[in-house]
C-alpha atoms as a PDB file:
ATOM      1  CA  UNK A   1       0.000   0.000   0.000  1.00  0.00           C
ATOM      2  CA  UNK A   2       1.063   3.292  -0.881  1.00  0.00           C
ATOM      3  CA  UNK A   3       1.293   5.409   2.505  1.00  0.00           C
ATOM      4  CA  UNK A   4      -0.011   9.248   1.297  1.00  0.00           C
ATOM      5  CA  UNK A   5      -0.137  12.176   4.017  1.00  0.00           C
ATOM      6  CA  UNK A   6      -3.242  10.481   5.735  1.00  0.00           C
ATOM      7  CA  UNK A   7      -4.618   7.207   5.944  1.00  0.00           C
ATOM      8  CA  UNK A   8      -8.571   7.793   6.540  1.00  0.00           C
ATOM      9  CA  UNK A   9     -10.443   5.166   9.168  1.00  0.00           C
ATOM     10  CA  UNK A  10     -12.022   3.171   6.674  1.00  0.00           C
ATOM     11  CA  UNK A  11      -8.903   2.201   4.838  1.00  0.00           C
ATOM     12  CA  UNK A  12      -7.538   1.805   8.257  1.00  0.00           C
ATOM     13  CA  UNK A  13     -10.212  -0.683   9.028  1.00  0.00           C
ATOM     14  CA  UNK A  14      -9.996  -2.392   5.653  1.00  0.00           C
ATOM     15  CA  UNK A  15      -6.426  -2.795   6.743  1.00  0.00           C
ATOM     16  CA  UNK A  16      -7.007  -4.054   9.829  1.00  0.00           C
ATOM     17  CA  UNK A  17      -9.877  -6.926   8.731  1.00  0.00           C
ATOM     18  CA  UNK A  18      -7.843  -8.167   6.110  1.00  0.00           C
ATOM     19  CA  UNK A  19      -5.333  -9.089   7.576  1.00  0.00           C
ATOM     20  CA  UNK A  20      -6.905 -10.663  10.502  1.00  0.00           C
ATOM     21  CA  UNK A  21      -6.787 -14.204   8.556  1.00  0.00           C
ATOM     22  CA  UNK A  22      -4.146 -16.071   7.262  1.00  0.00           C
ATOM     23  CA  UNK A  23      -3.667 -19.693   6.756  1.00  0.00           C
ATOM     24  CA  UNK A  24      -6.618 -20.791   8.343  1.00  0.00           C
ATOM     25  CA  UNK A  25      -5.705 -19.172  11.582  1.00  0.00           C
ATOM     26  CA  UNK A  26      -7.130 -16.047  13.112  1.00  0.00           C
ATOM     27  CA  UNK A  27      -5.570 -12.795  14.379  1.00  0.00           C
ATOM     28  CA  UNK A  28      -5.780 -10.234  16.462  1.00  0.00           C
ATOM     29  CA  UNK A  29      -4.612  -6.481  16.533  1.00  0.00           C
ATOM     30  CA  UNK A  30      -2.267  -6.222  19.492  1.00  0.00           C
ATOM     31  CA  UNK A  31      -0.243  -3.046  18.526  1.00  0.00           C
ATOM     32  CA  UNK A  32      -0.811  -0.125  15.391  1.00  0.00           C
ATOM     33  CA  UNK A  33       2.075   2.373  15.583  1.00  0.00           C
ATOM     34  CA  UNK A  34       3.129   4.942  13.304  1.00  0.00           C
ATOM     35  CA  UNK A  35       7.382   5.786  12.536  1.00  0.00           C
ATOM     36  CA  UNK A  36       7.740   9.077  10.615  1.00  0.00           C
ATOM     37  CA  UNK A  37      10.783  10.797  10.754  1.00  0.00           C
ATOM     38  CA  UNK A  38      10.101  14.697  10.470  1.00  0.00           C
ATOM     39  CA  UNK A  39      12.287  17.885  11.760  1.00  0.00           C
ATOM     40  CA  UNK A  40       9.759  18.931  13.730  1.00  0.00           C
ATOM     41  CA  UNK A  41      10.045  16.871  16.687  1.00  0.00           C
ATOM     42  CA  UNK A  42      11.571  14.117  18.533  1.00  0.00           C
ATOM     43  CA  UNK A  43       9.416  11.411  18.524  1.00  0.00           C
ATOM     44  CA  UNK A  44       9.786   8.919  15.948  1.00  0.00           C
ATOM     45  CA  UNK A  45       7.591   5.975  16.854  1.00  0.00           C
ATOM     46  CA  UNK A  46       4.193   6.880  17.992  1.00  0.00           C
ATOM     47  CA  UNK A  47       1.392   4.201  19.085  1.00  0.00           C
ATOM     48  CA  UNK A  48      -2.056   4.985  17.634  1.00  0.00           C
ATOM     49  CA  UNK A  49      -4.646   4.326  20.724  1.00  0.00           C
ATOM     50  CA  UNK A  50      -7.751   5.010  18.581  1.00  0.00           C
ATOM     51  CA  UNK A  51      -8.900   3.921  15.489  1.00  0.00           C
ATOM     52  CA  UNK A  52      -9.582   7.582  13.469  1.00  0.00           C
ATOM     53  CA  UNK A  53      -7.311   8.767  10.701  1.00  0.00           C
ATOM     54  CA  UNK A  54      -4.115   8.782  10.509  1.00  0.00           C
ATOM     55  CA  UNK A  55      -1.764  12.304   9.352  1.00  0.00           C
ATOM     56  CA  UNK A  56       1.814  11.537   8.736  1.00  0.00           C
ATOM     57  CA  UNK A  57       3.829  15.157   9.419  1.00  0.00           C
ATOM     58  CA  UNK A  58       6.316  15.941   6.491  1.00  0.00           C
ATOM     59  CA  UNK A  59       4.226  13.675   3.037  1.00  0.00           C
ATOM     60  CA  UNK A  60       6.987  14.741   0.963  1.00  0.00           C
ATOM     61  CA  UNK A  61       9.596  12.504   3.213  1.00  0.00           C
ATOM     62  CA  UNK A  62       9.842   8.972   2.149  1.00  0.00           C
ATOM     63  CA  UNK A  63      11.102   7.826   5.828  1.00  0.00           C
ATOM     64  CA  UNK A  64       7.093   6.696   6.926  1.00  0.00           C
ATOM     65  CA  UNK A  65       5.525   3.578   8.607  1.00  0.00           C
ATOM     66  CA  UNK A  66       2.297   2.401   9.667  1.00  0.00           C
ATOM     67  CA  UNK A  67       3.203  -0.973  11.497  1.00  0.00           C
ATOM     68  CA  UNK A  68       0.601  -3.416  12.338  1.00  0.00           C
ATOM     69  CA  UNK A  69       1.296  -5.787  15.418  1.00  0.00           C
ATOM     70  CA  UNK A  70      -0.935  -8.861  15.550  1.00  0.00           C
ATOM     71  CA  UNK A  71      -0.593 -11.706  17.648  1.00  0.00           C
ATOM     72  CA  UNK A  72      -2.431 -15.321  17.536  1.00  0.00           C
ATOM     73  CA  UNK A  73      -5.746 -15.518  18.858  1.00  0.00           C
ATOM     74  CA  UNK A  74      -7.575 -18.831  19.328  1.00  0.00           C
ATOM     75  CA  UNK A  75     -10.946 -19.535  17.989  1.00  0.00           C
ATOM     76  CA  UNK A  76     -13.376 -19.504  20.863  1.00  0.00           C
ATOM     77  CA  UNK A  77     -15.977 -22.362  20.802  1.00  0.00           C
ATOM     78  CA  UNK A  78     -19.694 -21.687  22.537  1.00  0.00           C
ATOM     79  CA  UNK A  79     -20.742 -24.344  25.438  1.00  0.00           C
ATOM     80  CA  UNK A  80     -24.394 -25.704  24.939  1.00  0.00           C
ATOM     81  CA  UNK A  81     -26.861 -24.647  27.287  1.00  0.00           C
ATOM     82  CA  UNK A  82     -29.491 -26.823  28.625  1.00  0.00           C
ATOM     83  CA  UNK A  83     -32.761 -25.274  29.280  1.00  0.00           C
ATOM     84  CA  UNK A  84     -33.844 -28.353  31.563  1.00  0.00           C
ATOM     85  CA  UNK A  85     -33.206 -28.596  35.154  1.00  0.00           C
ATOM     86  CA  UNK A  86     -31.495 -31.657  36.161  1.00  0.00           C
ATOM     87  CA  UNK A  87     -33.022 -33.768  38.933  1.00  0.00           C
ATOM     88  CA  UNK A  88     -31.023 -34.830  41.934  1.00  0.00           C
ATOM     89  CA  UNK A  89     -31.197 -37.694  43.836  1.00  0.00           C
ATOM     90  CA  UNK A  90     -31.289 -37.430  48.003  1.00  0.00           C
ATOM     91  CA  UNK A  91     -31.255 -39.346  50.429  1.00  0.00           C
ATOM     92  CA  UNK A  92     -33.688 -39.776  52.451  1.00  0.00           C
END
């Protein structure tokens, strides 16, 4: 993907759902941080806590990241619920 000046939420998403899926297992986003290099400040990796659009400071500077973290999730199964009451035996 080319990276312009901004990345708007819905490619962001897009981003985010396709990738959640790869050889049959499933994913999950742990981390979305942004690297630009720019003269105007100091800090160089930033994490992104909210999922809105994304400005990168400086578009004509080629030295730009958006890096996507994911880590293995496991595929949660549902229990069965039974609507019956079970019937137990006392003693008398």
């Amino acid at each position: 993907m080319d990276i312009n000046d901004e990345i708007t939420r819905e490619e962001l998403l897009c981003l985010l759902k396709g990738n959640s899926r790869d050889n049959g297992l499933r994913y999950s986003i742990l981390y979305i941080l942004k690297y630009n290099i720019s003269s105007l400040g100091n800090e160089f990796l930033t994490p992104i806590r909210k999922i809105e659009s994304i400005v990168f400071e400086n578009p004509d500077d080629d030295l730009k990241e958006l890096l996507l973290v994911y880590f293995e999730s496991e595929l949660k199964t549902t229990r069965r619920v039974y609507l019956e009451t079970r019937k137990s035996r006392r003693r008398k």
